[in-house]
Structures are given as C-alpha cells and as structure tokens.
N, C-alpha and C. Protein backbone atom coordinates (compact mmCIF):
# COMPACT_ATOMS: atom_id res chain seq x y z
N UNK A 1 -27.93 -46.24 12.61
CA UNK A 1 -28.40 -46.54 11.27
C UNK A 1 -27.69 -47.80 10.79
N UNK A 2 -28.57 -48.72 10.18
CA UNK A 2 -27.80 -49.92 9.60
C UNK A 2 -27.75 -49.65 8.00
N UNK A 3 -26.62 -50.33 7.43
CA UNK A 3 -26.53 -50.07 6.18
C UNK A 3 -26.43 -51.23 5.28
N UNK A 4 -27.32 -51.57 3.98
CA UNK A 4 -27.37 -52.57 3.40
C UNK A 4 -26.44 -52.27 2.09
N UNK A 5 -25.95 -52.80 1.63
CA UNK A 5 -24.74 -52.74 0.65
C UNK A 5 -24.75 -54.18 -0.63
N UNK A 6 -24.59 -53.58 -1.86
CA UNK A 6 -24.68 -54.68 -2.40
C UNK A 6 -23.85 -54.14 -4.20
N UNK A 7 -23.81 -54.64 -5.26
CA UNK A 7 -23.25 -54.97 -5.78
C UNK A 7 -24.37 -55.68 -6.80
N UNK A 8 -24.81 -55.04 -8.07
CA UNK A 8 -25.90 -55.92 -9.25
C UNK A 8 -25.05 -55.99 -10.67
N UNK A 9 -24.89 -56.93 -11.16
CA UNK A 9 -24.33 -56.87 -12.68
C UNK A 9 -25.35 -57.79 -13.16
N UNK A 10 -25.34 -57.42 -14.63
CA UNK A 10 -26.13 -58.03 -15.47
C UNK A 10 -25.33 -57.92 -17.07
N UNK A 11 -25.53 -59.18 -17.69
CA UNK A 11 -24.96 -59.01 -18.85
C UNK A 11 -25.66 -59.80 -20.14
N UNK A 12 -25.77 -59.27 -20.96
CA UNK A 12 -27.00 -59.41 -22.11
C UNK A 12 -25.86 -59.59 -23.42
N UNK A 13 -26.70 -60.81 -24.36
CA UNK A 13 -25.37 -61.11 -25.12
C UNK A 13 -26.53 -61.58 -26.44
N UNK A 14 -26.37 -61.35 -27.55
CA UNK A 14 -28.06 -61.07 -29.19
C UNK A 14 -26.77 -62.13 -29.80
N UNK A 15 -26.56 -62.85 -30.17
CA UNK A 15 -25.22 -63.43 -31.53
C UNK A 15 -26.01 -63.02 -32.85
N UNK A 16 -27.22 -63.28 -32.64
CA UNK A 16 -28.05 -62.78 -33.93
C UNK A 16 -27.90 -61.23 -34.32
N UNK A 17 -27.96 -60.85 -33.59
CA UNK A 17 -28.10 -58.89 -33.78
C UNK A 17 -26.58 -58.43 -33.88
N UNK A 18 -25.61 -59.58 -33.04
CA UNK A 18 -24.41 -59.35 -32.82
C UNK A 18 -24.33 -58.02 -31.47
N UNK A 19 -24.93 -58.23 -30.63
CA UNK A 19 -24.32 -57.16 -29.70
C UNK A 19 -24.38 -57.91 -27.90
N UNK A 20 -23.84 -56.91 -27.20
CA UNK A 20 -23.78 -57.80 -25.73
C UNK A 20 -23.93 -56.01 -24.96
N UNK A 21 -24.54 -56.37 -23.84
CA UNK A 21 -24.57 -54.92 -23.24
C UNK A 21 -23.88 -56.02 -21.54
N UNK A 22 -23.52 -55.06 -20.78
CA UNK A 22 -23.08 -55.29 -19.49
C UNK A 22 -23.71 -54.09 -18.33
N UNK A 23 -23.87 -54.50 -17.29
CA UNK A 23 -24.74 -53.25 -16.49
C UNK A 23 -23.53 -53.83 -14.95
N UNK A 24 -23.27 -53.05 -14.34
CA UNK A 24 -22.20 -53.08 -12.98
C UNK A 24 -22.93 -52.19 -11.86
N UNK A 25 -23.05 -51.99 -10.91
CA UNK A 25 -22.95 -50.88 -10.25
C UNK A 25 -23.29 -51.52 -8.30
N UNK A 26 -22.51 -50.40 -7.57
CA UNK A 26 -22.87 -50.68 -6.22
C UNK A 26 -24.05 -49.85 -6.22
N UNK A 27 -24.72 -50.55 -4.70
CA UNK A 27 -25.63 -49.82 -4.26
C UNK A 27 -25.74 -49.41 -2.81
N UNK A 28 -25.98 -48.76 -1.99
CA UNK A 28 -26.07 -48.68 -0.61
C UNK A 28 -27.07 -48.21 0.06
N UNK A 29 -27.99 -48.84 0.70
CA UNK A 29 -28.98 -48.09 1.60
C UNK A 29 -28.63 -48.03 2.89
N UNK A 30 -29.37 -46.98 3.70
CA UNK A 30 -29.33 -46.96 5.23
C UNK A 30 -30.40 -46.78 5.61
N UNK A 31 -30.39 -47.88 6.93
CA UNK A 31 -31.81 -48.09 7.36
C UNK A 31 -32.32 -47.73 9.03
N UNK A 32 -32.75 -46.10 9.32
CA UNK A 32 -32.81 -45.68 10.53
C UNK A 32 -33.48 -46.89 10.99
N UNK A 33 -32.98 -47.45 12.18
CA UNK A 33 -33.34 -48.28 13.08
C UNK A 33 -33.27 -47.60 14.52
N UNK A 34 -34.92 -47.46 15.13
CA UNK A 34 -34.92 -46.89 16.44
C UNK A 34 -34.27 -47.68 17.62
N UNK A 35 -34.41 -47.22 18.90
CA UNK A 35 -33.77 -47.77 20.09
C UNK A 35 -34.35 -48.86 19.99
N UNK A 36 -35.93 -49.76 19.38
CA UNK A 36 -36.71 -50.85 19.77
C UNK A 36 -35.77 -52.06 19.04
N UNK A 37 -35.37 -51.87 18.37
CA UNK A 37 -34.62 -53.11 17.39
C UNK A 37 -32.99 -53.42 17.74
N UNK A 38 -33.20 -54.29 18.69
CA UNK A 38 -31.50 -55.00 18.75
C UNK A 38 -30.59 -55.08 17.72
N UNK A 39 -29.58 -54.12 17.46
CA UNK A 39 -29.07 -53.91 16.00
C UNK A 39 -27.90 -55.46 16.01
N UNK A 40 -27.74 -56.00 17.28
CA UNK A 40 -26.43 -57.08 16.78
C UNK A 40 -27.67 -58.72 16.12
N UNK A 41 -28.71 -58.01 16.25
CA UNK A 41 -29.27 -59.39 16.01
C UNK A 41 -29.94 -59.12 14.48
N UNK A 42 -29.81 -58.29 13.82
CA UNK A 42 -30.28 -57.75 12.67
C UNK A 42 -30.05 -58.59 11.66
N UNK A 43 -30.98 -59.73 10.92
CA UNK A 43 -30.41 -60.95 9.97
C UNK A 43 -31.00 -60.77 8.23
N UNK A 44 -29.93 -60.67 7.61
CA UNK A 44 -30.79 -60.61 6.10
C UNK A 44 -30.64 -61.27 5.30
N UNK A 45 -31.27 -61.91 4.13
CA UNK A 45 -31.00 -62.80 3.51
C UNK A 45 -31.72 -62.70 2.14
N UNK A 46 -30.83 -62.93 1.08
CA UNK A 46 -31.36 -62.56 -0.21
C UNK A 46 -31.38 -64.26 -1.32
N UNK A 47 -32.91 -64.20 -1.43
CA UNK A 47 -33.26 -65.38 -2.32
C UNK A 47 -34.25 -65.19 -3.60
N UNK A 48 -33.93 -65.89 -4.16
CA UNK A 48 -35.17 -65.58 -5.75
C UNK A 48 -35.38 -64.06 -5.95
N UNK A 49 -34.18 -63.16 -5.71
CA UNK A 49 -34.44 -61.68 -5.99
C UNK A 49 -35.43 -60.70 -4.81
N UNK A 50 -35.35 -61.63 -3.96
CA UNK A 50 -36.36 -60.89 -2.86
C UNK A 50 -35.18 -60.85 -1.20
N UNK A 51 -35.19 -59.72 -1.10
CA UNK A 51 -34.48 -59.39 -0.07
C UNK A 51 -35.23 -59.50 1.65
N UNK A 52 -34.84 -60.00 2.14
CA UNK A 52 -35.68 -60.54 3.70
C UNK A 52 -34.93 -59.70 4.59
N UNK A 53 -35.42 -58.70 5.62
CA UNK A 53 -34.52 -58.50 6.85
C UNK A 53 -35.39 -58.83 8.17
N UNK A 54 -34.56 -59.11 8.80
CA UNK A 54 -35.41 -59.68 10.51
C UNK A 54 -34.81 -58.15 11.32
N UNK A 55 -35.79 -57.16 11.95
CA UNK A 55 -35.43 -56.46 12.70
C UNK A 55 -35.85 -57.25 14.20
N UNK A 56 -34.93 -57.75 15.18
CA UNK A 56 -36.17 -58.25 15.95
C UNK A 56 -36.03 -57.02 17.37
N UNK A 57 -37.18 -56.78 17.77
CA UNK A 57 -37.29 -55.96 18.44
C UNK A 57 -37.00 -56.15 19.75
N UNK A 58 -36.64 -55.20 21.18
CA UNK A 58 -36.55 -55.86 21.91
C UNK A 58 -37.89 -55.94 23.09
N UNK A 59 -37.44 -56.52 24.34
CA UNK A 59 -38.68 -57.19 25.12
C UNK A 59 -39.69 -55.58 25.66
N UNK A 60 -39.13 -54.77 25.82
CA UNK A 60 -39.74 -53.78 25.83
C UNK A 60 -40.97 -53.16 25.18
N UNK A 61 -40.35 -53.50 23.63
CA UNK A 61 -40.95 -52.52 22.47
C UNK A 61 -42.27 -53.89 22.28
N UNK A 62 -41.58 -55.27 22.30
CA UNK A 62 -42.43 -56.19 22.06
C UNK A 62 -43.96 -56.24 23.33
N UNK A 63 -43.66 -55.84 24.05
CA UNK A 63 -44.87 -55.86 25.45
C UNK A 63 -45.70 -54.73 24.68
N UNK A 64 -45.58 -53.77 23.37
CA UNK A 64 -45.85 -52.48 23.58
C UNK A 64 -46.67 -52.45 22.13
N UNK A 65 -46.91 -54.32 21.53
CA UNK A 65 -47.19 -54.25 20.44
C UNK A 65 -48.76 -54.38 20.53
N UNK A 66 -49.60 -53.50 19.41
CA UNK A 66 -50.96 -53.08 19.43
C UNK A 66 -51.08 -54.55 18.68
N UNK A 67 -52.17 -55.62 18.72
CA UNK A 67 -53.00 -56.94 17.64
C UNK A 67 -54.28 -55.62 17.24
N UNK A 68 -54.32 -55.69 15.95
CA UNK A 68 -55.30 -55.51 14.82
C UNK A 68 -56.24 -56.42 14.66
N UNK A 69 -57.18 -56.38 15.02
CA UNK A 69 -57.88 -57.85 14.27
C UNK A 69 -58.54 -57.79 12.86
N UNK A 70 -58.32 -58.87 11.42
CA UNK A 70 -58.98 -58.26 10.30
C UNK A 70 -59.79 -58.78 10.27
N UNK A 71 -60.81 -58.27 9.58
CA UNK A 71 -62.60 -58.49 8.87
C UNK A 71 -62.02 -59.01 7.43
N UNK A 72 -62.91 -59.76 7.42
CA UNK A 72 -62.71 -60.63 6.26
C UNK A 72 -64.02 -60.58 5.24
C-alpha cells in the first residue's frame, strides 16, 4: 500500500466584520497498489490544487492492456 500524506491550512481574515478564522489539519490516504504497478517508480505532483499520480505499470501488466475504441 502506498500512502499519500499531506498537511492543508487555510486562514480567513473580515477587518470589516473584525474576525479571522484559521483551519490546520493533516491528512493521510492509502493507496492499495497491486503487483502491476512498480511502487519505486510511483511520481506525484501537486499543482493549481489538483493532485497528479503516475502509477506506471510494469511490462507484464502493460502487454495485458485491453484499447477501447470511442464512438463519437
């Protein structure tokens, strides 16, 4: 299992209303990853609030992948 871990604060501040709120907290997910996904090559990257992970699979699982074709 791989585990993603992170850490969100947010802090809100009115001078007009006079008040400020603060928000803290960890977070942790775990992410069953089968035998197909090389776990040392596992890459993630967090931009504009959108979290990216690369599972890349290995040559095995990849020979074993079904193409869909879509209708448009």
């Amino acid at each position: 299992m791989t585990a993603l871990r992170g850490e969100k604060r947010s802090e809100t501040e009115d001078k007009d209303k006079q008040f400020s709120e603060r928000f803290y907290g960890r977070f942790e997910r775990g992410i069953p990853v089968g035998r197909e996904i090389v776990e040392d090559k596992i890459d993630a990257r967090f931009r504009n609030g959108v979290l990216s992970l690369v599972l890349p699979k290995t040559e095995k699982a990849q020979s074993q992948v079904k193409r869909i074709a879509t209708k448009s």
